[in-house]
C-alpha atoms as a PDB file:
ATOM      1  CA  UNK A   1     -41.966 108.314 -72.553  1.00  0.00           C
ATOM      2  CA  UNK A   2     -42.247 109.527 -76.535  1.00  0.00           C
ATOM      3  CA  UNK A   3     -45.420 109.796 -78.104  1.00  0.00           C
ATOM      4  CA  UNK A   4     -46.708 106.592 -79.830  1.00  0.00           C
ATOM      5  CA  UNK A   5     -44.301 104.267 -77.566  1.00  0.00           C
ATOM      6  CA  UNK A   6     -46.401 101.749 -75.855  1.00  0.00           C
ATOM      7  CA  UNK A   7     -45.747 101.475 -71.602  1.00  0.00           C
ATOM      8  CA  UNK A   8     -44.262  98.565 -70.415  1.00  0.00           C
ATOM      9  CA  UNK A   9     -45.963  96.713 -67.602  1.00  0.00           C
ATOM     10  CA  UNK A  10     -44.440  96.715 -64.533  1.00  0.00           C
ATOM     11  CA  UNK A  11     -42.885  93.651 -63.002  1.00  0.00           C
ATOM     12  CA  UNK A  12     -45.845  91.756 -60.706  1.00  0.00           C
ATOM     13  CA  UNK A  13     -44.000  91.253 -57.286  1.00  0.00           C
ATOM     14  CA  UNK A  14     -44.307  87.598 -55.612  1.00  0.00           C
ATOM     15  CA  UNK A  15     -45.999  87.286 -52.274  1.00  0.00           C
ATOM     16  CA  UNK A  16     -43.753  86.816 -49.528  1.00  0.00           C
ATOM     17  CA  UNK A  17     -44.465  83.878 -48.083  1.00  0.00           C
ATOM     18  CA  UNK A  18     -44.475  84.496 -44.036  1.00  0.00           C
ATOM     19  CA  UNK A  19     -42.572  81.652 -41.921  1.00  0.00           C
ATOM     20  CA  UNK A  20     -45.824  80.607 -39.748  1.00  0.00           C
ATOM     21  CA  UNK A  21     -47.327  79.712 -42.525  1.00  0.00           C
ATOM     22  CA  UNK A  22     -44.363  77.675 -44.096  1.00  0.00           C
ATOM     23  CA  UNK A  23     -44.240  76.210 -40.543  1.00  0.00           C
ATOM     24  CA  UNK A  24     -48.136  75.242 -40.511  1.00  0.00           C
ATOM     25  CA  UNK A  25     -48.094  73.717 -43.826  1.00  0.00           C
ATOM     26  CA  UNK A  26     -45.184  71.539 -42.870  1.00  0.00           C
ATOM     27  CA  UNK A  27     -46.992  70.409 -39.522  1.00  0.00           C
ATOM     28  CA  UNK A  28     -49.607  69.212 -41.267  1.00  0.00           C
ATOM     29  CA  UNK A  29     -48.443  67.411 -44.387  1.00  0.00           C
ATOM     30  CA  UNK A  30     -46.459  65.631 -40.752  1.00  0.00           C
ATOM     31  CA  UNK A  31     -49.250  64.962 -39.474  1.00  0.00           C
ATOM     32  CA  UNK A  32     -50.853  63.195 -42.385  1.00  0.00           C
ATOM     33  CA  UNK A  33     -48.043  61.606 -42.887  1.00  0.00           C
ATOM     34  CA  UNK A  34     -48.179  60.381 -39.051  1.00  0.00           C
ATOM     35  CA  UNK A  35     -51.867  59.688 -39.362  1.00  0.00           C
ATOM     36  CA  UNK A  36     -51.145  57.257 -41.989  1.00  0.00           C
ATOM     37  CA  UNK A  37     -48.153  55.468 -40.297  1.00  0.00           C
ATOM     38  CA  UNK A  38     -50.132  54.949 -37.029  1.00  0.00           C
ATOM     39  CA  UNK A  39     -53.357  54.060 -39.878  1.00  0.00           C
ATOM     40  CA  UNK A  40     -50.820  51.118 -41.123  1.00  0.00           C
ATOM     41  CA  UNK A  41     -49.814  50.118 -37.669  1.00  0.00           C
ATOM     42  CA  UNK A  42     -53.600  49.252 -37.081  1.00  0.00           C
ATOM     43  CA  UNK A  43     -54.783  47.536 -39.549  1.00  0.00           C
ATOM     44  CA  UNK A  44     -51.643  45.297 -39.203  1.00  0.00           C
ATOM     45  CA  UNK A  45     -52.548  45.255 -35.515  1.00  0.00           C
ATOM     46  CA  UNK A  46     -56.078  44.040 -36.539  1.00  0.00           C
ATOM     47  CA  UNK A  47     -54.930  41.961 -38.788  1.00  0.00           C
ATOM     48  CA  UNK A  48     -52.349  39.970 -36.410  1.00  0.00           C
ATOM     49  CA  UNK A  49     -54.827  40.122 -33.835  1.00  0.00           C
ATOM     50  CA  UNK A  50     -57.777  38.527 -36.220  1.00  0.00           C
ATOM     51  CA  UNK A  51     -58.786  35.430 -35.449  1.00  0.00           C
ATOM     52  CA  UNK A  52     -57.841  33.115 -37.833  1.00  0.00           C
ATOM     53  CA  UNK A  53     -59.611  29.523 -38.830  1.00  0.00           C
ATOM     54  CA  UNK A  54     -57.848  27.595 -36.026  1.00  0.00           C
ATOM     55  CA  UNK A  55     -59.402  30.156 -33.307  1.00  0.00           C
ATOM     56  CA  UNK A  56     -62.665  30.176 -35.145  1.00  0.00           C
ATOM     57  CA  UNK A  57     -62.933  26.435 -35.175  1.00  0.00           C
ATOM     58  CA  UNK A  58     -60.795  25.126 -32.515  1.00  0.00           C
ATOM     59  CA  UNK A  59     -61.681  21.470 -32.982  1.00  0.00           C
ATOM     60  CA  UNK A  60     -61.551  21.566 -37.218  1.00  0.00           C
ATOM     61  CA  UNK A  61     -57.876  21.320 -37.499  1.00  0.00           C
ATOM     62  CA  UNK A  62     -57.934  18.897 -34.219  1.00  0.00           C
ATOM     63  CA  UNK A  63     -60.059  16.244 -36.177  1.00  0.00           C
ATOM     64  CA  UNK A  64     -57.943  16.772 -39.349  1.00  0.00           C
ATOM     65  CA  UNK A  65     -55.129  15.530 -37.379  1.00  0.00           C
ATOM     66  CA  UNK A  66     -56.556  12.852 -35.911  1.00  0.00           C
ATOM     67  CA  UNK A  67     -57.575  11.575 -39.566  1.00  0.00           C
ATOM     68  CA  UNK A  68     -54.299  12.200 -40.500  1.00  0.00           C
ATOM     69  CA  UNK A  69     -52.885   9.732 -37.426  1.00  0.00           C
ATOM     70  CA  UNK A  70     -55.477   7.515 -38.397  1.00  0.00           C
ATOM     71  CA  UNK A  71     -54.242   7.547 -41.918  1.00  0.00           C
ATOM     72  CA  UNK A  72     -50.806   7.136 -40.606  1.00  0.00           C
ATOM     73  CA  UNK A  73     -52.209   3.925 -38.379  1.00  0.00           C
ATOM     74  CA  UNK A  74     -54.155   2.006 -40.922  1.00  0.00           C
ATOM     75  CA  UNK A  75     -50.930   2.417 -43.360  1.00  0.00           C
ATOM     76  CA  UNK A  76     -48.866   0.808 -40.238  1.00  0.00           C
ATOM     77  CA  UNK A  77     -51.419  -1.914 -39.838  1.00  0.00           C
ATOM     78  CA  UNK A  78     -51.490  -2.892 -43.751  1.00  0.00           C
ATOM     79  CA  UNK A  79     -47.246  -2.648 -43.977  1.00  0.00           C
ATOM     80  CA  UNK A  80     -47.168  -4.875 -40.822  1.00  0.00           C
ATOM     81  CA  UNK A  81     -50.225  -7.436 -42.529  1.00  0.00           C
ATOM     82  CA  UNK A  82     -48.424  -7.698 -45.470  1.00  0.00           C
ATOM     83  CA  UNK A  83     -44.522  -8.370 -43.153  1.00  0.00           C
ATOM     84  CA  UNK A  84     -46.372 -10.929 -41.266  1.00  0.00           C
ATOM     85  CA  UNK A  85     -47.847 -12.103 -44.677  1.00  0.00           C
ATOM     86  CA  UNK A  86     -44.671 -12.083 -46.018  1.00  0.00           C
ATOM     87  CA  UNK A  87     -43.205 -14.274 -43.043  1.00  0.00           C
ATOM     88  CA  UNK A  88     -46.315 -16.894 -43.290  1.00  0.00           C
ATOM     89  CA  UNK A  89     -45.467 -16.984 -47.230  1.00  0.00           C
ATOM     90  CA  UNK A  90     -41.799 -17.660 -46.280  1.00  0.00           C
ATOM     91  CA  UNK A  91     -42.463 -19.814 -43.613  1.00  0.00           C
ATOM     92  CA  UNK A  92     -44.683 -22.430 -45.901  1.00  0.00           C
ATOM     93  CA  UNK A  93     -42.501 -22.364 -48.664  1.00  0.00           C
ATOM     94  CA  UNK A  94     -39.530 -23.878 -46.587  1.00  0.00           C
ATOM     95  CA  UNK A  95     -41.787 -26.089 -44.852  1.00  0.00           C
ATOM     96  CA  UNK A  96     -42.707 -27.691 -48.296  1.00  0.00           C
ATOM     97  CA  UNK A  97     -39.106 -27.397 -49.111  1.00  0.00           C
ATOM     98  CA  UNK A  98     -38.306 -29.707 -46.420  1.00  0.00           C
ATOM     99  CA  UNK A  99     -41.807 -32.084 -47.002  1.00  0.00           C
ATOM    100  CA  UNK A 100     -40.307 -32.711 -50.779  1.00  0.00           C
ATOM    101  CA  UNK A 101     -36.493 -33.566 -49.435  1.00  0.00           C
ATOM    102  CA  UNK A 102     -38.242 -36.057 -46.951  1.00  0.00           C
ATOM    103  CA  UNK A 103     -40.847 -37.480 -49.973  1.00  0.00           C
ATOM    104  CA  UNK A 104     -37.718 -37.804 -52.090  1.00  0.00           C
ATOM    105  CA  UNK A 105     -35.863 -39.649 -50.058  1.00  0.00           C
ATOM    106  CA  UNK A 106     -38.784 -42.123 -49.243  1.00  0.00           C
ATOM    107  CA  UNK A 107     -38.204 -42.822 -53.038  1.00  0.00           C
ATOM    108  CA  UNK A 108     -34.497 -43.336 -52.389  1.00  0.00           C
ATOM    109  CA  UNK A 109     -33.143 -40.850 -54.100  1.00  0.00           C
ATOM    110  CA  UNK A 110     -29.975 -40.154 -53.481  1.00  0.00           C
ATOM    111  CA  UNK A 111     -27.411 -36.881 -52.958  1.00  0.00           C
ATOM    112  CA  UNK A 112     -30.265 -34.554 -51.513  1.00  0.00           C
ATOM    113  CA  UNK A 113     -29.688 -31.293 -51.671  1.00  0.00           C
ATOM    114  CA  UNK A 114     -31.442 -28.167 -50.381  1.00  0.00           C
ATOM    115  CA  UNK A 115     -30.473 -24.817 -51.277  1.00  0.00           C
ATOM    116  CA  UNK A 116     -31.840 -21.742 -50.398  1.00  0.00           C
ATOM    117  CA  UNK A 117     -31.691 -18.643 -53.789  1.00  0.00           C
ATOM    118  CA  UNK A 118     -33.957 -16.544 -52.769  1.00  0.00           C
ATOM    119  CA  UNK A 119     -31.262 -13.686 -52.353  1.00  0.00           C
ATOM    120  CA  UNK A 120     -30.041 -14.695 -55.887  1.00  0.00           C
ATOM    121  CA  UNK A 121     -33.266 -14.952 -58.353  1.00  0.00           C
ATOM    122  CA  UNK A 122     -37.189 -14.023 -58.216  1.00  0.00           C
ATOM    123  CA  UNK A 123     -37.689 -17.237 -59.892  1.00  0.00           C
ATOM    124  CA  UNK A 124     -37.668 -19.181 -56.951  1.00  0.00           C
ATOM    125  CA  UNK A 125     -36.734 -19.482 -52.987  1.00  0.00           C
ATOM    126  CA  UNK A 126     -35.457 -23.130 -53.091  1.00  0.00           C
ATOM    127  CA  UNK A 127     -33.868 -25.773 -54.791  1.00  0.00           C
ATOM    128  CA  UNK A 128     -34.427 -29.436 -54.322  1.00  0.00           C
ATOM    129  CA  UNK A 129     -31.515 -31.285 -56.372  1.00  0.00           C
ATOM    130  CA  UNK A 130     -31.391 -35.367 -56.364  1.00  0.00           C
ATOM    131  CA  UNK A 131     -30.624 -38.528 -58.475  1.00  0.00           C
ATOM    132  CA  UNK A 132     -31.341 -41.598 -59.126  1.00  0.00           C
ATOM    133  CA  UNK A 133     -29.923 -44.569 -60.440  1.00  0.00           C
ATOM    134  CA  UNK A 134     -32.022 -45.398 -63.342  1.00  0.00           C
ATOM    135  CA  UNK A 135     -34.601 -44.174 -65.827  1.00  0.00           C
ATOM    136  CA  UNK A 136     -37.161 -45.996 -63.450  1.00  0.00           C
ATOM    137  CA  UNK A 137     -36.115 -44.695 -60.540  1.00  0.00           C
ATOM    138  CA  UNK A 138     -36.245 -40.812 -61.645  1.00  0.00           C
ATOM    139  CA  UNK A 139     -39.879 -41.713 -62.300  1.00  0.00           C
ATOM    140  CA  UNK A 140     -40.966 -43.079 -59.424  1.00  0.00           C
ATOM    141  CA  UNK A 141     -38.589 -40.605 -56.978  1.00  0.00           C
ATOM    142  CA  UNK A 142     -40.738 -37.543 -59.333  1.00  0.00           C
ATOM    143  CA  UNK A 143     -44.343 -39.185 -58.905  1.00  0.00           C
ATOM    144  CA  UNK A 144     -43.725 -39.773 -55.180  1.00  0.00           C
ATOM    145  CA  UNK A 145     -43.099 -36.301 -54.514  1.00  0.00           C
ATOM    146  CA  UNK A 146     -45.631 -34.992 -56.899  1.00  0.00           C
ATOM    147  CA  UNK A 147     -48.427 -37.490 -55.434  1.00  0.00           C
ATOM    148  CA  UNK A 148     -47.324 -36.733 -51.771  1.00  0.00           C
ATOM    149  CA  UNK A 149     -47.925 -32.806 -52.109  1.00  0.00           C
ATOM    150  CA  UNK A 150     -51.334 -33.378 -53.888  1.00  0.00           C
ATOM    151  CA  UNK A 151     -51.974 -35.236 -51.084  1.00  0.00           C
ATOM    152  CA  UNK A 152     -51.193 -32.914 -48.394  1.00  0.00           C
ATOM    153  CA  UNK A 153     -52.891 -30.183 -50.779  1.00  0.00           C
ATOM    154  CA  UNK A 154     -50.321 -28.691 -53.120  1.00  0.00           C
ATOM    155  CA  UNK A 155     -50.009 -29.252 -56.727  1.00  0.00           C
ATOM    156  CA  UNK A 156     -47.235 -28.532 -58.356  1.00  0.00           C
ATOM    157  CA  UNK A 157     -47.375 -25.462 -61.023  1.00  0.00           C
ATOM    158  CA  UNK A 158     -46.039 -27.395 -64.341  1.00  0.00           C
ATOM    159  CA  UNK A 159     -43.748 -30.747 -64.453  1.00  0.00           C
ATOM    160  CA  UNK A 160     -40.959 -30.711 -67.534  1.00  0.00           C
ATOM    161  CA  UNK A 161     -38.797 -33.678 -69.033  1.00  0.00           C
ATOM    162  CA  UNK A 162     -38.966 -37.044 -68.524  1.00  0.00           C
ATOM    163  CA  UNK A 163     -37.250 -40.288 -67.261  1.00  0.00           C
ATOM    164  CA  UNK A 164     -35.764 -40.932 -70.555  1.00  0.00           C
ATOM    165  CA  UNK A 165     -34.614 -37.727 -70.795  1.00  0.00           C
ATOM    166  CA  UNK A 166     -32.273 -38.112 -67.709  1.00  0.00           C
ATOM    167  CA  UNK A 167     -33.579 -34.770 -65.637  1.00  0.00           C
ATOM    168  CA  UNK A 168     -37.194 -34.215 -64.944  1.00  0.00           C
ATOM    169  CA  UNK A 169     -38.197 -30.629 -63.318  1.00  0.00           C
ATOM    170  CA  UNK A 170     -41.213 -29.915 -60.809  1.00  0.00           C
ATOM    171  CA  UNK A 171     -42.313 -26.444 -60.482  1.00  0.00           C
ATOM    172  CA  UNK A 172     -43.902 -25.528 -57.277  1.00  0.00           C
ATOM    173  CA  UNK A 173     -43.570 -21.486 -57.798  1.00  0.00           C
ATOM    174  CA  UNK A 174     -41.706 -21.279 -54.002  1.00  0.00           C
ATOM    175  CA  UNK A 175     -39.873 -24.451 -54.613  1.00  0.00           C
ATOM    176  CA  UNK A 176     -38.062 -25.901 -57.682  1.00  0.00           C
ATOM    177  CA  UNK A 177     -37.261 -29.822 -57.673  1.00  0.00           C
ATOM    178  CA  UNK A 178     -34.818 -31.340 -60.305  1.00  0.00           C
ATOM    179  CA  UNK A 179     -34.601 -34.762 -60.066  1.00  0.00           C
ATOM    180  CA  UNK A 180     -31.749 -35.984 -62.116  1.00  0.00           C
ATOM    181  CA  UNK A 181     -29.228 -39.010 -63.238  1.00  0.00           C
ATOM    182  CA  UNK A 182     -25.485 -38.565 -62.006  1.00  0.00           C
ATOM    183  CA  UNK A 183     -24.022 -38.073 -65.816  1.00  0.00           C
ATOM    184  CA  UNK A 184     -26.550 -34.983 -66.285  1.00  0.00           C
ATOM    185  CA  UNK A 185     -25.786 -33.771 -62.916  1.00  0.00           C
ATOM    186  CA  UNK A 186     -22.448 -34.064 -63.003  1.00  0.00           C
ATOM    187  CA  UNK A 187     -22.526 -32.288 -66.757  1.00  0.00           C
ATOM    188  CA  UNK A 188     -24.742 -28.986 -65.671  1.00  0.00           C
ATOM    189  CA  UNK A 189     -23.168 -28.756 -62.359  1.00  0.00           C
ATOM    190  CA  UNK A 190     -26.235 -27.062 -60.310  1.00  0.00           C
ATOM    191  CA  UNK A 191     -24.788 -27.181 -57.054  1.00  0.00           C
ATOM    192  CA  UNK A 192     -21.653 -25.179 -58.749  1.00  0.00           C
ATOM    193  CA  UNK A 193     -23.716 -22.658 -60.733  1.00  0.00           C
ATOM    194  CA  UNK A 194     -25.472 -22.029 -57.482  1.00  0.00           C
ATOM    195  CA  UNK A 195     -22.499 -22.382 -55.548  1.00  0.00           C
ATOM    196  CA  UNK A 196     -23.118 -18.843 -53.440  1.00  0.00           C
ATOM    197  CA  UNK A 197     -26.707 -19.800 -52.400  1.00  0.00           C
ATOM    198  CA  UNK A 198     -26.269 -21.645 -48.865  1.00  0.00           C
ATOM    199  CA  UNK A 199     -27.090 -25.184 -48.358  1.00  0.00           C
ATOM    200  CA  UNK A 200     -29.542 -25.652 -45.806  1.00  0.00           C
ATOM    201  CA  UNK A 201     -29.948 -29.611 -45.750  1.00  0.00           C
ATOM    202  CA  UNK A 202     -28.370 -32.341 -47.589  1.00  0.00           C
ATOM    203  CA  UNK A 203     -28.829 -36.074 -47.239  1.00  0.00           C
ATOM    204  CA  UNK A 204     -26.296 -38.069 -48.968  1.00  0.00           C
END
């Protein structure tokens, strides 16, 4: 070494790192690593094994079922009211059906017919088509049927045309009567428009 030159440091050696330790430190950063595995496994454990609302309160979700059913019930019992309502609606409406044919005819009116187009139109559930001879006659065969159901305790909904007009029409909401002279009929052709609805009575 010259005068005046500075000395180099010497290289700093590096520790050698012995294989037990290497070996310990490994074991343990396994062992945490185990540790927390078997920590997970627990608290999942715990957490299946938790009791949940159901076991807390056995007879909660019980009760809510047995609303439920009785929800289910009542809905039954109102969808089988309003059937059987249905059916009594049905019933009466043919039953008056049949009351205006016979009225009719106790007026002499003549080519009865009784169709059923309740399949066809939400106007109506029956027809009542008939004649008579004369303007007199389609009076008397309309005010015999309309004075017979007031009678028995049905009014008719609205009444249209008129004896000189050759067709007169009785509303009953369930039941529509048209009570009409043979040129008319035989021009509008009711029994032909409504020739798919079946023809429960007719009395010639």
């Amino acid at each position: 070494m010259t005068e005046g030159s500075v000395p180099k440091a010497a290289p700093r050696r590096r520790r050698a790192v012995k294989p037990e330790i290497v070996a310990e430190t490994a074991g343990a950063d396994t062992a945490r690593a185990e540790t927390g595995a078997e920590s997970k496994e627990r608290a999942e454990s715990s957490a299946s094994s938790a009791p949940t609302s159901a076991d807390r309160t056995p007879g909660l979700p019980a009760r809510r079922r047995r609303a439920s059913a009785g929800i289910d019930v009542a809905g039954d019992a109102s969808e089988g009211q309003a059937s059987e309502k249905e059916r009594d609606q049905a019933k009466a409406a043919l039953e008056l059906a049949h009351r205006i044919v016979e009225l009719a005819a106790d007026r002499k009116a003549a080519d009865i017919v009784l169709l059923s187009v309740a399949e066809m139109t939400t106007l109506t559930d029956y027809f009542v088509i008939c004649s008579g001879g004369s303007e007199r006659q389609l009076g008397a065969i309309a005010d015999g049927i309309v004075e017979g159901t007031k009678a028995e305790g049905t009014r008719p909904i609205g009444r249209e045309g008129a004896a000189n007009a050759h067709w007169l029409l009785i509303d009953y909401g369930s039941v529509i009567v048209h009570v009409m002279a043979w040129p008319e009929r035989d021009f509008y052709a009711l029994e032909k428009l409504w020739s798919e609805a079946p023809l429960l009575l007719r009395v010639q």
